[in-house]
Protein backbone atom coordinates (compact mmCIF):
# COMPACT_ATOMS: atom_id res chain seq x y z
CA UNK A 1 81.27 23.88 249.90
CA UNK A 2 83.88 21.01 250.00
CA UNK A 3 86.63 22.91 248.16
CA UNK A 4 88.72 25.52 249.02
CA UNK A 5 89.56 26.44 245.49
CA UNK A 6 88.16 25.02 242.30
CA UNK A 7 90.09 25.99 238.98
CA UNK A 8 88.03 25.18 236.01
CA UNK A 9 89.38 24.94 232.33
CA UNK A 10 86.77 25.46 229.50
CA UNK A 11 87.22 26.38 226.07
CA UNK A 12 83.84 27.22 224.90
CA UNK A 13 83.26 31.11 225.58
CA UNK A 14 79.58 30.49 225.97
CA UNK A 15 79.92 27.45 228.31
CA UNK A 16 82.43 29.77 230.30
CA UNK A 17 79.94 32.56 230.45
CA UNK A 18 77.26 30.71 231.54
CA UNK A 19 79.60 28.73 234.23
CA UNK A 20 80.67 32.07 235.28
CA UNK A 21 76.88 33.60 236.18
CA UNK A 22 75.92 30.64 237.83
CA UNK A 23 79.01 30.61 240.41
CA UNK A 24 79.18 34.73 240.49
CA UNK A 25 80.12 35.95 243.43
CA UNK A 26 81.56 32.10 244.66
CA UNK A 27 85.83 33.63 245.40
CA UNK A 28 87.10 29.85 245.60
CA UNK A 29 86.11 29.63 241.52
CA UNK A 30 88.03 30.61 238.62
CA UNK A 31 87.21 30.41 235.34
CA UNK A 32 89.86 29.82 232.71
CA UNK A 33 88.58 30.24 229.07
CA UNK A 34 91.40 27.92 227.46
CA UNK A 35 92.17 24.60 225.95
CA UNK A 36 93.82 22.55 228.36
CA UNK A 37 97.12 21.96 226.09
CA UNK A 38 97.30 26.23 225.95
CA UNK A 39 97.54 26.45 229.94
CA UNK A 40 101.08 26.66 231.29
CA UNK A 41 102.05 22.98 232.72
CA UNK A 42 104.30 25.00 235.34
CA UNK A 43 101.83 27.37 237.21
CA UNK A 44 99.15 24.49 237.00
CA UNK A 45 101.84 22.29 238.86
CA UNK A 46 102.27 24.96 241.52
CA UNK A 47 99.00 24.50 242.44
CA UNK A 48 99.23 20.56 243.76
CA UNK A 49 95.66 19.77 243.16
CA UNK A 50 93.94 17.35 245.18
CA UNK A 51 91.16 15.78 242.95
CA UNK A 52 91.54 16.77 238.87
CA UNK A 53 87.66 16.12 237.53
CA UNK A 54 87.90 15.44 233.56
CA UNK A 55 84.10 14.77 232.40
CA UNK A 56 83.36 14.05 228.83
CA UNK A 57 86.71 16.12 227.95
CA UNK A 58 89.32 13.61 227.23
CA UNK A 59 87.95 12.20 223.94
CA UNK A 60 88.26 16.04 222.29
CA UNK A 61 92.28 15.79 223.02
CA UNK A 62 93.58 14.76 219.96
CA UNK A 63 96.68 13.64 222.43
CA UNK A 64 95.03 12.07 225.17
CA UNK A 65 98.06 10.59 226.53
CA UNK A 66 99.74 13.88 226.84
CA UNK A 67 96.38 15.65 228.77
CA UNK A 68 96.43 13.08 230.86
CA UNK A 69 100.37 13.30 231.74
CA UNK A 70 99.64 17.01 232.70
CA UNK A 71 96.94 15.86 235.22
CA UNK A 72 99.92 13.20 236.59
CA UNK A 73 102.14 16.44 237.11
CA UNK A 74 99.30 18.83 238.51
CA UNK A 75 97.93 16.24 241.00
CA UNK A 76 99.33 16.00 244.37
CA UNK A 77 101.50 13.86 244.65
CA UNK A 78 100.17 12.23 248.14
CA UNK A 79 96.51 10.89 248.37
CA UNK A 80 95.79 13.16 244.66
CA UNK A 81 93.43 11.80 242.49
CA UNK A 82 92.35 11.94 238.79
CA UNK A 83 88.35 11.16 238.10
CA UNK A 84 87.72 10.65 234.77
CA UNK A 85 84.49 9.92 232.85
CA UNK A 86 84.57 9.50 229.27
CA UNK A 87 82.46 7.77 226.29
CA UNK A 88 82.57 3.99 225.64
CA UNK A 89 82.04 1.62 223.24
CA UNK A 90 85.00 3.19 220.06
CA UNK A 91 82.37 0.85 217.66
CA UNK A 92 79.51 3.14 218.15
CA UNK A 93 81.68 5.94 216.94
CA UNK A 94 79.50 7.79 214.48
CA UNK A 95 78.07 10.93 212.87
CA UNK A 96 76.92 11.77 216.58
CA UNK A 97 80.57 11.61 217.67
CA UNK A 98 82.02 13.12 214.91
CA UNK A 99 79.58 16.72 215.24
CA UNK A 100 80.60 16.53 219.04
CA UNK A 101 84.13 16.80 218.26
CA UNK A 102 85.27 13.20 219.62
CA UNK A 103 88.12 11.76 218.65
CA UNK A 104 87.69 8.32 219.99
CA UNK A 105 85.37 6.53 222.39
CA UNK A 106 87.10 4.65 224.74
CA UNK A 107 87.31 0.74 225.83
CA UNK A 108 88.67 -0.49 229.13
CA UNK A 109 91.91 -2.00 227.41
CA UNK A 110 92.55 1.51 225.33
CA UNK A 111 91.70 3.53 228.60
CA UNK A 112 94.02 1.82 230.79
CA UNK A 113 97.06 2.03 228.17
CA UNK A 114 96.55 5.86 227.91
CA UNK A 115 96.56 5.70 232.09
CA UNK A 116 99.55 3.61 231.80
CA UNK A 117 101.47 5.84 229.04
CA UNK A 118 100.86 9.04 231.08
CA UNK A 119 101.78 7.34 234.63
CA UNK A 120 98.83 6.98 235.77
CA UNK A 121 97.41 3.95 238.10
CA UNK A 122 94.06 3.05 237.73
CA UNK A 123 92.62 2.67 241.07
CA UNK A 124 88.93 1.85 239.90
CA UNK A 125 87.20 1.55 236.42
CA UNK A 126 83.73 1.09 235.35
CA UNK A 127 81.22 1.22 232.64
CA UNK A 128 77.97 3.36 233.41
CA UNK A 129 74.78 3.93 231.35
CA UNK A 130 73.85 0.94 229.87
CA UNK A 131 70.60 1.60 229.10
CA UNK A 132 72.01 5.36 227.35
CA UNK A 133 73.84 3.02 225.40
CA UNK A 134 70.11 1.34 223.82
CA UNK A 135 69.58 4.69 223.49
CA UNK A 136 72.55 6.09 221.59
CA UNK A 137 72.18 2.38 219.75
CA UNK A 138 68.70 4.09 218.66
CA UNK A 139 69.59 7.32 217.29
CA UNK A 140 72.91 5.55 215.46
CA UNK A 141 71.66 2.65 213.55
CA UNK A 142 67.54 3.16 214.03
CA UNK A 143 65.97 6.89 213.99
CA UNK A 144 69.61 8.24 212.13
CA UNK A 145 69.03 11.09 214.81
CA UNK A 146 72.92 12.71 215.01
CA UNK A 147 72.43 14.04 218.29
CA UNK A 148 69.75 13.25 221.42
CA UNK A 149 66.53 15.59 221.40
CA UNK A 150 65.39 17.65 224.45
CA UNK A 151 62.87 15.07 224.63
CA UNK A 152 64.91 11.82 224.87
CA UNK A 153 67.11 13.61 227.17
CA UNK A 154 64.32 15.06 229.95
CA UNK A 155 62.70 11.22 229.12
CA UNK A 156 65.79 9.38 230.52
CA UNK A 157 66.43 11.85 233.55
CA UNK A 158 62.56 11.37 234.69
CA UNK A 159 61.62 7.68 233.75
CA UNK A 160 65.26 5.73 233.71
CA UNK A 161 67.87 7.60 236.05
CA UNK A 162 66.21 7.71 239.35
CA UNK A 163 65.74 3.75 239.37
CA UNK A 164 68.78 3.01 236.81
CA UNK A 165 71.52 4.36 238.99
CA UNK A 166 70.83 3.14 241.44
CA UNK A 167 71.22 -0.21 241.09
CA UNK A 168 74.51 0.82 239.06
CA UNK A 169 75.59 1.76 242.34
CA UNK A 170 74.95 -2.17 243.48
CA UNK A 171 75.26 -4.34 240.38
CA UNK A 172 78.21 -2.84 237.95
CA UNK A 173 77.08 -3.09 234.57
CA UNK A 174 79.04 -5.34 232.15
CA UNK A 175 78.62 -2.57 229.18
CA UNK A 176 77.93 1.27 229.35
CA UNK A 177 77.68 4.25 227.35
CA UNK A 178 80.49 5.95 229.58
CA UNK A 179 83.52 4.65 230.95
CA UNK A 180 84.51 6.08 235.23
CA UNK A 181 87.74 5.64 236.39
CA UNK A 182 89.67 7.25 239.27
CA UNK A 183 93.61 7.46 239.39
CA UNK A 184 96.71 8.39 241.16
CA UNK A 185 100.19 9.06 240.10
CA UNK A 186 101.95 5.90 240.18
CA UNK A 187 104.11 5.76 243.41
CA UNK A 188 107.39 5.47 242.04
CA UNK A 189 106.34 9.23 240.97
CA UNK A 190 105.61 10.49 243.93
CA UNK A 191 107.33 13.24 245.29
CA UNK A 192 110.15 12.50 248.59
């Protein structure tokens, strides 16, 4: 109800399907079934987007830098914004990481290059998940798990994330699992 049109990019046909029931009949929605580096840069840019949302995407972008210079060009130019969420922590790359398709996990430092190589300011950036990170910790180097069970998962959303956060919200943690940064163009970029 906040938008007035939301284009979404997904390259998984069964992702896209599903996407596409739940929002059925919703006219502000459309549905792309794409990689990001197949759409053409020049009608996205037509559209001036106000917010670009990138969760848990970046890190299966063998260029990075370049998907993230196509969100500088899409954005509008004025008061636009990039929000990105991505993994953390490159040394816990694993097996787990490797099955999902990552490329990398992300640091602060190697984040805010890639923003800076693309054009990108970084307006805020924070870690998130700290105690997912025990638990990805867990399956890596304890239970040799290569991916989180149904179990571990509805554990964490009942017992940890209503209290954990929370207080996220009020004491940024020094570490995460996930990185969260929001952006803008840099204003030397900005349109006259």
């Amino acid at each position: 109800d906040y938008a007035q049109r939301v284009v979404c990019i997904e390259p998984n046909l069964n992702c896209a399907t599903r996407a596409r029931e739940a929002l059925a009949g919703n006219e502000r929605v459309t549905i792309r079934v794409c990689h990001l580096e197949e759409c053409n840069r020049g009608e996205l840019q037509e559209q001036r987007f106000d917010t670009i949302v990138c969760v848990n995407v970046l890190e299966h972008i063998e260029d990075d830098v370049r998907a993230l210079s196509l969100f500088r060009d899409v954005v509008a130019p004025a008061g636009g914004q990039v929000l990105i969420f991505v993994p953390a922590v490159q040394r816990l790359y694993g097996p787990h990481d490797a099955a999902l398709g990552h490329h990398r996990r992300y640091s602060k430092q190697t984040l805010r290059a890639a923003f800076a190589a693309a054009g990108l300011d970084v307006v805020s950036m924070r870690y998130t998940n700290p105690i997912g990170l025990v638990g990805w910790m867990y399956n890596l180097y304890v239970s040799g798990n290569t991916e989180h069970t149904s179990g571990q998962v509805r554990l964490f959303d009942r017992l940890v994330a209503p209290w954990a956060l929370p207080i996220e919200r009020l004491v940024p943690p020094p570490i995460g699992l996930s990185l969260f940064a929001t952006l803008t163009r840099w204003a030397e970029d900005m349109d006259p």
